[in-house]
C-alpha atoms as a PDB file:
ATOM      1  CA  UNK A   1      -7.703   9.694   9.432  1.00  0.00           C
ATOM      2  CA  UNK A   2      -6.490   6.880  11.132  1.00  0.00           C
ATOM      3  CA  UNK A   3      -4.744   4.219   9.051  1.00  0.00           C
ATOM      4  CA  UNK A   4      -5.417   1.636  11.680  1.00  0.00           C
ATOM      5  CA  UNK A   5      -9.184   2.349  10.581  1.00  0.00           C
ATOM      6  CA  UNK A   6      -8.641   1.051   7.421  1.00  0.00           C
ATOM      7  CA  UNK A   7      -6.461  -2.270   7.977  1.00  0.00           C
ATOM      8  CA  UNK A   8      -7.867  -5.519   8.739  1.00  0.00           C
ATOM      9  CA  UNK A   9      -6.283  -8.143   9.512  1.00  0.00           C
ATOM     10  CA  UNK A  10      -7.343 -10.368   6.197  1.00  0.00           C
ATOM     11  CA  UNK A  11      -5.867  -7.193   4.261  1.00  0.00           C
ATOM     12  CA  UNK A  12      -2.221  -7.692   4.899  1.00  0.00           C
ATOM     13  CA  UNK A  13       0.760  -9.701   4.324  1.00  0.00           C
ATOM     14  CA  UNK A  14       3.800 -10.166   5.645  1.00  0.00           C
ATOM     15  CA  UNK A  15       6.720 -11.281   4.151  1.00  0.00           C
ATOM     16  CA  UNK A  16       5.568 -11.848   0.939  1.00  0.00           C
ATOM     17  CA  UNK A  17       6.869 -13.244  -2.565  1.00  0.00           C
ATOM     18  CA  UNK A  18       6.205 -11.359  -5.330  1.00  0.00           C
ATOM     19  CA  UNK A  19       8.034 -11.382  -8.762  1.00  0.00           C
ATOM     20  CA  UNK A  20       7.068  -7.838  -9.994  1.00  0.00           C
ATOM     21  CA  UNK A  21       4.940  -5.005  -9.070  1.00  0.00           C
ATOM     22  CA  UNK A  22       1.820  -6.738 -11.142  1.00  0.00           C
ATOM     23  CA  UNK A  23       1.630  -9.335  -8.781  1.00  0.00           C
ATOM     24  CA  UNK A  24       1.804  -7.867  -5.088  1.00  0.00           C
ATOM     25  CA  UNK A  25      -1.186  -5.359  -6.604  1.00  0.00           C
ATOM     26  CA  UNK A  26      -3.072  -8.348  -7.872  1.00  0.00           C
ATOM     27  CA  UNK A  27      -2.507 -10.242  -4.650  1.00  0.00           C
ATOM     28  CA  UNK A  28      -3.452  -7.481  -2.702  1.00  0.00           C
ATOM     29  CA  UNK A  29      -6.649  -6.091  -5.033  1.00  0.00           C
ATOM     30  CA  UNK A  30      -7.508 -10.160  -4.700  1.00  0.00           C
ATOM     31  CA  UNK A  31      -7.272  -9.587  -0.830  1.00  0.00           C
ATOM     32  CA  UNK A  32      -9.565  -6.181  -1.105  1.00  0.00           C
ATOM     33  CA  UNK A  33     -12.116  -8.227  -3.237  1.00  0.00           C
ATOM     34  CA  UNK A  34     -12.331 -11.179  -1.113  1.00  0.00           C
ATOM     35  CA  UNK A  35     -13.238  -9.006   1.752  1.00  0.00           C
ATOM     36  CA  UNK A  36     -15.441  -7.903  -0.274  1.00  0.00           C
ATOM     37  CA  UNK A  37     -14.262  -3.878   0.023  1.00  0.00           C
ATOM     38  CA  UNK A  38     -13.744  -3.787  -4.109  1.00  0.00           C
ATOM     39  CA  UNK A  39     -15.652  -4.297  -7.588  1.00  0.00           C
ATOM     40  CA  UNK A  40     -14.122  -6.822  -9.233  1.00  0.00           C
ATOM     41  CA  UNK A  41     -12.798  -4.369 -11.677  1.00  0.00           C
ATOM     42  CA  UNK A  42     -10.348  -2.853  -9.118  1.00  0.00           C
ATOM     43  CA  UNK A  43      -7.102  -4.832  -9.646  1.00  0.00           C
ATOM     44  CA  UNK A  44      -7.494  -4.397 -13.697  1.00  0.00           C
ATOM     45  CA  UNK A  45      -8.183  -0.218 -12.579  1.00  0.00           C
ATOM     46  CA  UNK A  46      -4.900  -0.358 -10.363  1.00  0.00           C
ATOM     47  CA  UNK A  47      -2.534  -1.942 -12.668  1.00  0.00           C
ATOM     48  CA  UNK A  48      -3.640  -0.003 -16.082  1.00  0.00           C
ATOM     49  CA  UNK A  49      -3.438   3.458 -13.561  1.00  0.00           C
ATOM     50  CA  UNK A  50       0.149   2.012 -11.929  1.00  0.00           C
ATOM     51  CA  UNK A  51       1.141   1.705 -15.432  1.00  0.00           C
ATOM     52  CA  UNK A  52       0.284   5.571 -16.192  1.00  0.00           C
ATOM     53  CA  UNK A  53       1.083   7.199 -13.086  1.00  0.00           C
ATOM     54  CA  UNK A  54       3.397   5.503 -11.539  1.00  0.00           C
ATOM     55  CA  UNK A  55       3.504   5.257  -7.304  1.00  0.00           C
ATOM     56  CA  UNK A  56       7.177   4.209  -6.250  1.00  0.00           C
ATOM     57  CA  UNK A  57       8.129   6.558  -3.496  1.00  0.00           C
ATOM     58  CA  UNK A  58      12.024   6.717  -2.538  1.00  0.00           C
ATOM     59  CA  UNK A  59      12.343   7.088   0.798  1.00  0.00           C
ATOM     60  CA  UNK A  60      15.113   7.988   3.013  1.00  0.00           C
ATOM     61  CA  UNK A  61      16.432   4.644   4.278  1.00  0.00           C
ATOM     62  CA  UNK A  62      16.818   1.184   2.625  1.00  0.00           C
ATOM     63  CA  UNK A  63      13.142   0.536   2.601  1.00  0.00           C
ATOM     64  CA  UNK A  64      10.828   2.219  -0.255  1.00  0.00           C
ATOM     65  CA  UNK A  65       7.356   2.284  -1.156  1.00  0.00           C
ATOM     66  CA  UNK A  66       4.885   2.098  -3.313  1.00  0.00           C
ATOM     67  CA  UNK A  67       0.809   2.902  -2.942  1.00  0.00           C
ATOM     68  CA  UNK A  68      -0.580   2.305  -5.696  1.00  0.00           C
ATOM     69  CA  UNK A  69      -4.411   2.908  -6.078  1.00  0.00           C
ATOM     70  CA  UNK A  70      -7.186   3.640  -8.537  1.00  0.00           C
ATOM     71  CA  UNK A  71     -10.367   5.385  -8.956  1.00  0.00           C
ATOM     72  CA  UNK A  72     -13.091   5.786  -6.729  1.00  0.00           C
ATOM     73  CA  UNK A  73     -16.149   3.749  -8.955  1.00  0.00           C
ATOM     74  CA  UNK A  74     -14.250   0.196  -8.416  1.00  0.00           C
ATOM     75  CA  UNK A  75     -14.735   0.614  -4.351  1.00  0.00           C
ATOM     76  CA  UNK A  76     -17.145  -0.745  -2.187  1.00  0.00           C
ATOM     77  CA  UNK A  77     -16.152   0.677   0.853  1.00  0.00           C
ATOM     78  CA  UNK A  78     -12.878   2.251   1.889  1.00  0.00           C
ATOM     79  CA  UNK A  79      -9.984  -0.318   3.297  1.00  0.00           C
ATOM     80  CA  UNK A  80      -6.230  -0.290   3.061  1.00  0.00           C
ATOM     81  CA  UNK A  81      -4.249  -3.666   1.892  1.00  0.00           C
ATOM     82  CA  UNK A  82      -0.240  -3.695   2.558  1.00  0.00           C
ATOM     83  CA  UNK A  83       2.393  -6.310   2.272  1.00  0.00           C
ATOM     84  CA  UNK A  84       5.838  -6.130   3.576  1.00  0.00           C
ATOM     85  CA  UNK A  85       8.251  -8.119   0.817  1.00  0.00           C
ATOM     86  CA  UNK A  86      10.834 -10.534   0.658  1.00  0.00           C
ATOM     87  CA  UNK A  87      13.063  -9.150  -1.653  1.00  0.00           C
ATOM     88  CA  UNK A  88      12.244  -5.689  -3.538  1.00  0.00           C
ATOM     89  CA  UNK A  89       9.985  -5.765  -6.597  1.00  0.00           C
ATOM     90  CA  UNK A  90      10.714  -2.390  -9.234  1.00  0.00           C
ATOM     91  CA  UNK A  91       7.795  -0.033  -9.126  1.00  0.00           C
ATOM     92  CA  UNK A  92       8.629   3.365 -10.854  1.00  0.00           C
ATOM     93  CA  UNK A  93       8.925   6.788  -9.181  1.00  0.00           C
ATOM     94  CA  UNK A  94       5.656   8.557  -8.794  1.00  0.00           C
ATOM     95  CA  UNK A  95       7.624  11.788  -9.195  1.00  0.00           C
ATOM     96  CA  UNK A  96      10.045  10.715 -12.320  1.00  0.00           C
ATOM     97  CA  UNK A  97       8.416   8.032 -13.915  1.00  0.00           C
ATOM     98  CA  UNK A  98      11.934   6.979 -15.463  1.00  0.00           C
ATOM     99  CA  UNK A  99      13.552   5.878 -12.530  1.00  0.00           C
ATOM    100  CA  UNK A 100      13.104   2.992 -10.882  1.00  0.00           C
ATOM    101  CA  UNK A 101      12.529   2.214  -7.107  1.00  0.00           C
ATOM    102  CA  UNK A 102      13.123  -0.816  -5.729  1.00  0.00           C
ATOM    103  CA  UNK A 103      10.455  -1.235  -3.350  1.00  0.00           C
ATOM    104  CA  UNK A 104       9.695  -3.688  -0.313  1.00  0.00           C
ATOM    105  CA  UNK A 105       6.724  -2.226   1.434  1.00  0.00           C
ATOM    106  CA  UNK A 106       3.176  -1.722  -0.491  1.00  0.00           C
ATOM    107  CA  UNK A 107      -0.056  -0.280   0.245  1.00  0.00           C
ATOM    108  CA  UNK A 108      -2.933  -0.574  -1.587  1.00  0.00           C
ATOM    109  CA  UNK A 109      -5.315   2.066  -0.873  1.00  0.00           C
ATOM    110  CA  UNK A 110      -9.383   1.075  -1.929  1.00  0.00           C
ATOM    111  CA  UNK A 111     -11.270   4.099  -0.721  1.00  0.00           C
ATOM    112  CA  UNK A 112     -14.315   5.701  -2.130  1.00  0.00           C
ATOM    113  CA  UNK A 113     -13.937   9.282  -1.757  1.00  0.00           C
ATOM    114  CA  UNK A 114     -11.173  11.210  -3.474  1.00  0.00           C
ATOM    115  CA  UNK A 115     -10.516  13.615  -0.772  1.00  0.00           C
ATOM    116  CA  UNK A 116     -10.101  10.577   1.576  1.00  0.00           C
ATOM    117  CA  UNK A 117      -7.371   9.248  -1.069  1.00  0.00           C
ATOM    118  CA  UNK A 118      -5.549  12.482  -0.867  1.00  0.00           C
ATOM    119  CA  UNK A 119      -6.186  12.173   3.407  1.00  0.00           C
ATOM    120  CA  UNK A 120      -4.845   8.720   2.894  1.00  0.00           C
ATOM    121  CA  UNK A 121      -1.759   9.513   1.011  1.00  0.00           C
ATOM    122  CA  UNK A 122      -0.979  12.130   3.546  1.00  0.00           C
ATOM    123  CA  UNK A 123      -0.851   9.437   6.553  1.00  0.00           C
ATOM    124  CA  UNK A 124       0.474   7.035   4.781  1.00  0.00           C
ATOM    125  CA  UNK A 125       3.121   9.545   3.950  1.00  0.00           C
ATOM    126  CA  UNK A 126       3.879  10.677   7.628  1.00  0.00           C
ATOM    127  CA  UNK A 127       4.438   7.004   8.392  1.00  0.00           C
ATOM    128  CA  UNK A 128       7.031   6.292   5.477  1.00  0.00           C
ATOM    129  CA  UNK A 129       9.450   9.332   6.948  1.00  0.00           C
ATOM    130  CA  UNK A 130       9.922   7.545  10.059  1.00  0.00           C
ATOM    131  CA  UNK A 131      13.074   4.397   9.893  1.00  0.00           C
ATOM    132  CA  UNK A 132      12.228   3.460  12.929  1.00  0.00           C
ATOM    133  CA  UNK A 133       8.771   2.594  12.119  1.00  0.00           C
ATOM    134  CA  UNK A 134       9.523   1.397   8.453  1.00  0.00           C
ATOM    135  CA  UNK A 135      12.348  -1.324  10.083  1.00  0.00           C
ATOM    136  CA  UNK A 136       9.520  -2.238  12.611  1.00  0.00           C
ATOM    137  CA  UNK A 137       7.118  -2.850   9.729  1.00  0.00           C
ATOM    138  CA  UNK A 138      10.212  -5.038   7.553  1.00  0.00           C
ATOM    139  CA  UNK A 139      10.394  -6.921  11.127  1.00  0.00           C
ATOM    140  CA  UNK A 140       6.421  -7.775  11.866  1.00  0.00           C
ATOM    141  CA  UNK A 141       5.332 -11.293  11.768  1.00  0.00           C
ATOM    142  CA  UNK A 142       1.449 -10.965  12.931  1.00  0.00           C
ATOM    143  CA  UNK A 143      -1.357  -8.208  12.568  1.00  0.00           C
ATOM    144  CA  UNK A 144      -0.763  -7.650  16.099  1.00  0.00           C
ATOM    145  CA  UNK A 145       2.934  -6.529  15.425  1.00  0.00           C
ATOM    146  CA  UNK A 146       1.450  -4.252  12.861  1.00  0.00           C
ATOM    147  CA  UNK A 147      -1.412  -2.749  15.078  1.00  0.00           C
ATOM    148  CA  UNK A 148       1.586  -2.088  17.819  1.00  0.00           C
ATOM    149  CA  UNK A 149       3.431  -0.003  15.816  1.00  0.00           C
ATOM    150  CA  UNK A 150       1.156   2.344  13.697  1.00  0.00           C
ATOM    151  CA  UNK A 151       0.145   5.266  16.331  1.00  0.00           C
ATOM    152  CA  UNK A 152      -3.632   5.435  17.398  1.00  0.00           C
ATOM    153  CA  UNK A 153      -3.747   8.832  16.830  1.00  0.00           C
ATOM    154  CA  UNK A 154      -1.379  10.932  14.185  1.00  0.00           C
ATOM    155  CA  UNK A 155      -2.697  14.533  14.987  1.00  0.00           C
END
């Protein structure tokens, strides 16, 4: 699974505004919809599941996470939406839901199959563990910056 497979161009934003969690998932479920990859029920799905299980992901560096996500029924077909943020917005830690992560880079994941969510996460995953890659994704300004630095082929 190739996360480069997933992204289009229309599905991501850089440098973006957002005042809380609610409204980069909104903005980006609005993106998914749009492109027509999710039921219009998706963004309503990701927030109510965000609000249960939580998706903040501390990472190693000064950049965290967060992928939040929902069930399979609200997608069309499979795409992955990400914004790289201004400032950091609080998302809560998918592992202790009572701490909070201050996060500046989110991915929404809209895909239709559960083991590819789980495929998904795994990539997604490998990516976040690598500063190099995480300050190159802070840094982009275009899609082509963001092509350049996610590798063709992780395995």
């Amino acid at each position: 699974m190739n996360i480069l497979d997933f992204l289009a161009p229309d599905l991501v934003s850089l440098h973006y505004t957002a005042k809380d969690p609610a409204d980069v998932i909104t903005h980006l479920g609005g993106l998914l919809f749009e492109a027509g990859y999710v039921h219009e029920t998706f963004v309503a799905a990701a927030l109510d599941r965000e609000s249960r299980l939580p998706t903040g992901l501390p990472l190693s560096g000064e950049i965290n996470a967060a992928i939040p996500h929902t069930e399979v029924e609200h997608v069309k077909k499979p795409g992955l939406a990400m914004a790289t943020l201004t400032a950091p917005v609080v998302f809560q830690n998918m592992v202790s839901p009572e701490e909070a992560v201050p996060c500046q880079l989110v991915f929404v994941m809209a895909l239709d199959q559960p083991k590819a969510q789980i495929e998904m996460l795994q990539e997604i995953a490998g990516v976040l563990q690598e500063p190099a890659m995480l300050n190159s994704l802070m840094a982009a300004v275009t899609f082509e910056d963001i092509r350049a630095i996610f590798p063709k082929d992780r395995s």
